[in-house]
Protein backbone atom coordinates (compact mmCIF):
# COMPACT_ATOMS: atom_id res chain seq x y z
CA UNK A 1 -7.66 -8.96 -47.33
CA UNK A 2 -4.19 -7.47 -45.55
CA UNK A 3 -4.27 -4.91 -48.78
CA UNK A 4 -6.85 -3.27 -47.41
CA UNK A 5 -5.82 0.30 -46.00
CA UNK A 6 -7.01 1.23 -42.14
CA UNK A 7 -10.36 3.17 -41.91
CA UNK A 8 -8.43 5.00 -38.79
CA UNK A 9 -6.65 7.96 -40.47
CA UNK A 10 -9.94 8.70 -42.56
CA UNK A 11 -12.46 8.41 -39.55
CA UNK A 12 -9.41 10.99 -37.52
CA UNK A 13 -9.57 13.15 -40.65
CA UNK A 14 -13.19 13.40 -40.92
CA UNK A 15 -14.02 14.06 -37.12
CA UNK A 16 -11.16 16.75 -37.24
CA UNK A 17 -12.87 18.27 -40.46
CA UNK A 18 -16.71 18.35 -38.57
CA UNK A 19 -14.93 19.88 -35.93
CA UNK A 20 -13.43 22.85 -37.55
CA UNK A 21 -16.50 23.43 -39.64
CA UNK A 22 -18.41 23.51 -36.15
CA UNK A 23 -16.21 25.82 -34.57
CA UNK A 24 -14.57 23.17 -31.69
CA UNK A 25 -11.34 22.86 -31.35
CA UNK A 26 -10.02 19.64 -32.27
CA UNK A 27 -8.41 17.66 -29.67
CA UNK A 28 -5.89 14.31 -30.35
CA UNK A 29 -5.05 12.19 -27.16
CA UNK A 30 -1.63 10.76 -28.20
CA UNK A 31 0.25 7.83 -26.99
CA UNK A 32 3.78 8.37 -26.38
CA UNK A 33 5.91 5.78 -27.59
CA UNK A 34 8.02 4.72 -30.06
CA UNK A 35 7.98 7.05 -33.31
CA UNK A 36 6.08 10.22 -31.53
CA UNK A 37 7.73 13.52 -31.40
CA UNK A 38 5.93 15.79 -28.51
CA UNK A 39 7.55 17.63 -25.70
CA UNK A 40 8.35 14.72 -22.82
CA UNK A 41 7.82 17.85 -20.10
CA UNK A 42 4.22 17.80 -20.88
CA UNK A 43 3.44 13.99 -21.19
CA UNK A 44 1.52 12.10 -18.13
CA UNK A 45 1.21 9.22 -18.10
CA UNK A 46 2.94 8.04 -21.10
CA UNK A 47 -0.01 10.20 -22.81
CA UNK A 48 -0.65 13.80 -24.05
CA UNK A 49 -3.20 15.65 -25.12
CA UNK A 50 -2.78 18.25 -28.31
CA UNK A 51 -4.58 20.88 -29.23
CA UNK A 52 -4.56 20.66 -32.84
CA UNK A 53 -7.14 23.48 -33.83
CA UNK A 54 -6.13 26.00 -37.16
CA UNK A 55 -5.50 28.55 -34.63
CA UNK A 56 -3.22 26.53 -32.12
CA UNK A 57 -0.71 25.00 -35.00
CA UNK A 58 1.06 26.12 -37.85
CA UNK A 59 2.37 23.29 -40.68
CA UNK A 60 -0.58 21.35 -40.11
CA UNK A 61 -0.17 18.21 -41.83
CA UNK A 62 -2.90 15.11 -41.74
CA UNK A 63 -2.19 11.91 -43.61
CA UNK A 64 -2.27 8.48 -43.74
CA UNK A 65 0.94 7.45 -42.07
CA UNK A 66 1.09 10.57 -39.35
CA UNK A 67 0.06 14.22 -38.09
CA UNK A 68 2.69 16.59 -38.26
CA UNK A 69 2.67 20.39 -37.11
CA UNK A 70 4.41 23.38 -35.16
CA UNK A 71 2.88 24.29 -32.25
CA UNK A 72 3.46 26.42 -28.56
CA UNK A 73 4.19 24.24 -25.59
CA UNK A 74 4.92 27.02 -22.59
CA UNK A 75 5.48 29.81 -25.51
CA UNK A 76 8.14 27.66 -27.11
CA UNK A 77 7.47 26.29 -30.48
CA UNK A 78 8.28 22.34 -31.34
CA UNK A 79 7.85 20.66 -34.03
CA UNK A 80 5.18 17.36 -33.52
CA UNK A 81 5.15 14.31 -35.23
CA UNK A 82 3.00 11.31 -34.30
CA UNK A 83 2.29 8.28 -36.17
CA UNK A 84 -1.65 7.86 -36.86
CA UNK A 85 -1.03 4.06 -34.42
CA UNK A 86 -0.21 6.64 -31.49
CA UNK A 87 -3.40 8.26 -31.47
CA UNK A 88 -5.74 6.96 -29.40
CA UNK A 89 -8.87 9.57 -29.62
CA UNK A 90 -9.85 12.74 -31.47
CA UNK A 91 -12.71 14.60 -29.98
CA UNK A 92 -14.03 18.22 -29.74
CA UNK A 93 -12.88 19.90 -26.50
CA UNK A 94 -16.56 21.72 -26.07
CA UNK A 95 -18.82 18.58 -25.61
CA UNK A 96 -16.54 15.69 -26.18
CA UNK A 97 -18.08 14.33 -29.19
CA UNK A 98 -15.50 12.28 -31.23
CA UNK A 99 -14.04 8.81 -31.05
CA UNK A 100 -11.89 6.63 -30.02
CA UNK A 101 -9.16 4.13 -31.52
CA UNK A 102 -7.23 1.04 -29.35
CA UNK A 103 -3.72 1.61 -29.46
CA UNK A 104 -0.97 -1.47 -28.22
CA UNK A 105 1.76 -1.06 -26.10
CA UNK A 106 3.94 -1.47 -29.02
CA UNK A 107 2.00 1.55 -30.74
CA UNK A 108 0.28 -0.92 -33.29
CA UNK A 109 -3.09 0.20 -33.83
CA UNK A 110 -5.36 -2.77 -33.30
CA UNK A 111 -8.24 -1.04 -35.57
CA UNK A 112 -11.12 0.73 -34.56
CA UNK A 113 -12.89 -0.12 -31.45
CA UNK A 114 -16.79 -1.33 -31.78
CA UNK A 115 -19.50 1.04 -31.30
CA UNK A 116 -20.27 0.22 -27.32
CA UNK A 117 -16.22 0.96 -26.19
CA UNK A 118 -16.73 4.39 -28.70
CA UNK A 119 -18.61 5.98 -25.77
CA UNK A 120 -15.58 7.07 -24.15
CA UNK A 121 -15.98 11.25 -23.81
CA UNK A 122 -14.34 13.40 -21.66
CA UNK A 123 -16.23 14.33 -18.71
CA UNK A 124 -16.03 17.76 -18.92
CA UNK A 125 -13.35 20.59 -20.76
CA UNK A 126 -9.86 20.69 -19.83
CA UNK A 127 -9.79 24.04 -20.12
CA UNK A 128 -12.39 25.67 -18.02
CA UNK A 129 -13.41 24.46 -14.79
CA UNK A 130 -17.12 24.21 -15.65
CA UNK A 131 -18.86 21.19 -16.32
CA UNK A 132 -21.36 20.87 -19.54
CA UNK A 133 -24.56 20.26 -16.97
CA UNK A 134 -24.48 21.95 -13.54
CA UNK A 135 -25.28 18.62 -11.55
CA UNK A 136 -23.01 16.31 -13.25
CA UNK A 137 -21.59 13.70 -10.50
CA UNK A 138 -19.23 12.76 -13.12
CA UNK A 139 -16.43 15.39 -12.62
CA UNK A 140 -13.49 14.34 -10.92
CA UNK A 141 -13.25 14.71 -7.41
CA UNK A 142 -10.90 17.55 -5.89
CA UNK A 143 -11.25 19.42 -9.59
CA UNK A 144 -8.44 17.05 -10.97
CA UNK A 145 -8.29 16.88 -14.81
CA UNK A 146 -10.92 15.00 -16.49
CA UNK A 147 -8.52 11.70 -18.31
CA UNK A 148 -10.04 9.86 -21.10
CA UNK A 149 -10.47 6.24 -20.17
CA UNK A 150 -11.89 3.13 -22.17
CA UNK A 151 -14.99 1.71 -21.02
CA UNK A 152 -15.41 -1.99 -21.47
């Protein structure tokens, strides 16, 4: 049963697809470890956050193995490259709708977490300051960036 390919890349595909056709912008919270190609000025926490939207990249490439594109980091364009194991959620920046994946330290991808630890969303966007419901207690105090956490 080890022939059997990950469901990972296609479920990462498919969300990024529903996003596009919805008009979000597609968002891929990376891992950075061994294999993944991303600026290291703009990684926290040994994790970074791409935009990955039609508009944002240029090459865009989606397959089994890895993403790969061009895009801007501080007006300067890089080449990206980061091995489907690395990516540890894909979700749509305007309500946080996607899912997310368990990645290792090693960057092994342990499969796809069950549908109770999938409820990880961000709290609110990371672009604006404003919060999808005007009372949510969930935003981070001081107005700190919302971070994607699992929830066991």
């Amino acid at each position: 049963m080890s022939d059997i390919p990950s469901t990972k890349p296609y479920l990462i595909r498919a969300i990024y697809e529903w996003c596009v056709d919805a008009g979000f912008t597609p968002y891929l919270a990376v891992v950075a470890g061994e294999g993944v190609r991303v600026p290291n000025a703009f990684v926290r926490d040994g994790q970074i956050v791409l935009n990955v939207a039609p508009h944002a990249t240029n090459q865009f490439h989606l397959d089994n193995e890895a993403m790969s594109c061009q895009a801007r980091f501080g007006g300067v364009a890089h080449m990206l490259y980061v091995p489907i194991a690395n990516i540890s959620a894909i979700y749509a920046r305007e309500n946080g709708h996607g899912m997310a994946f368990e990645v290792t330290g090693s960057g092994e991808s342990t499969g796809e977490l069950d549908v109770a630890n999938q409820q990880m969303l961000v709290e609110e966007s990371t672009d604006s300051g404003e919060s999808s419901q005007g009372d949510d207690d969930s935003s981070p105090p001081g107005g700190g960036r919302p971070k994607l956490r699992v929830i066991k």
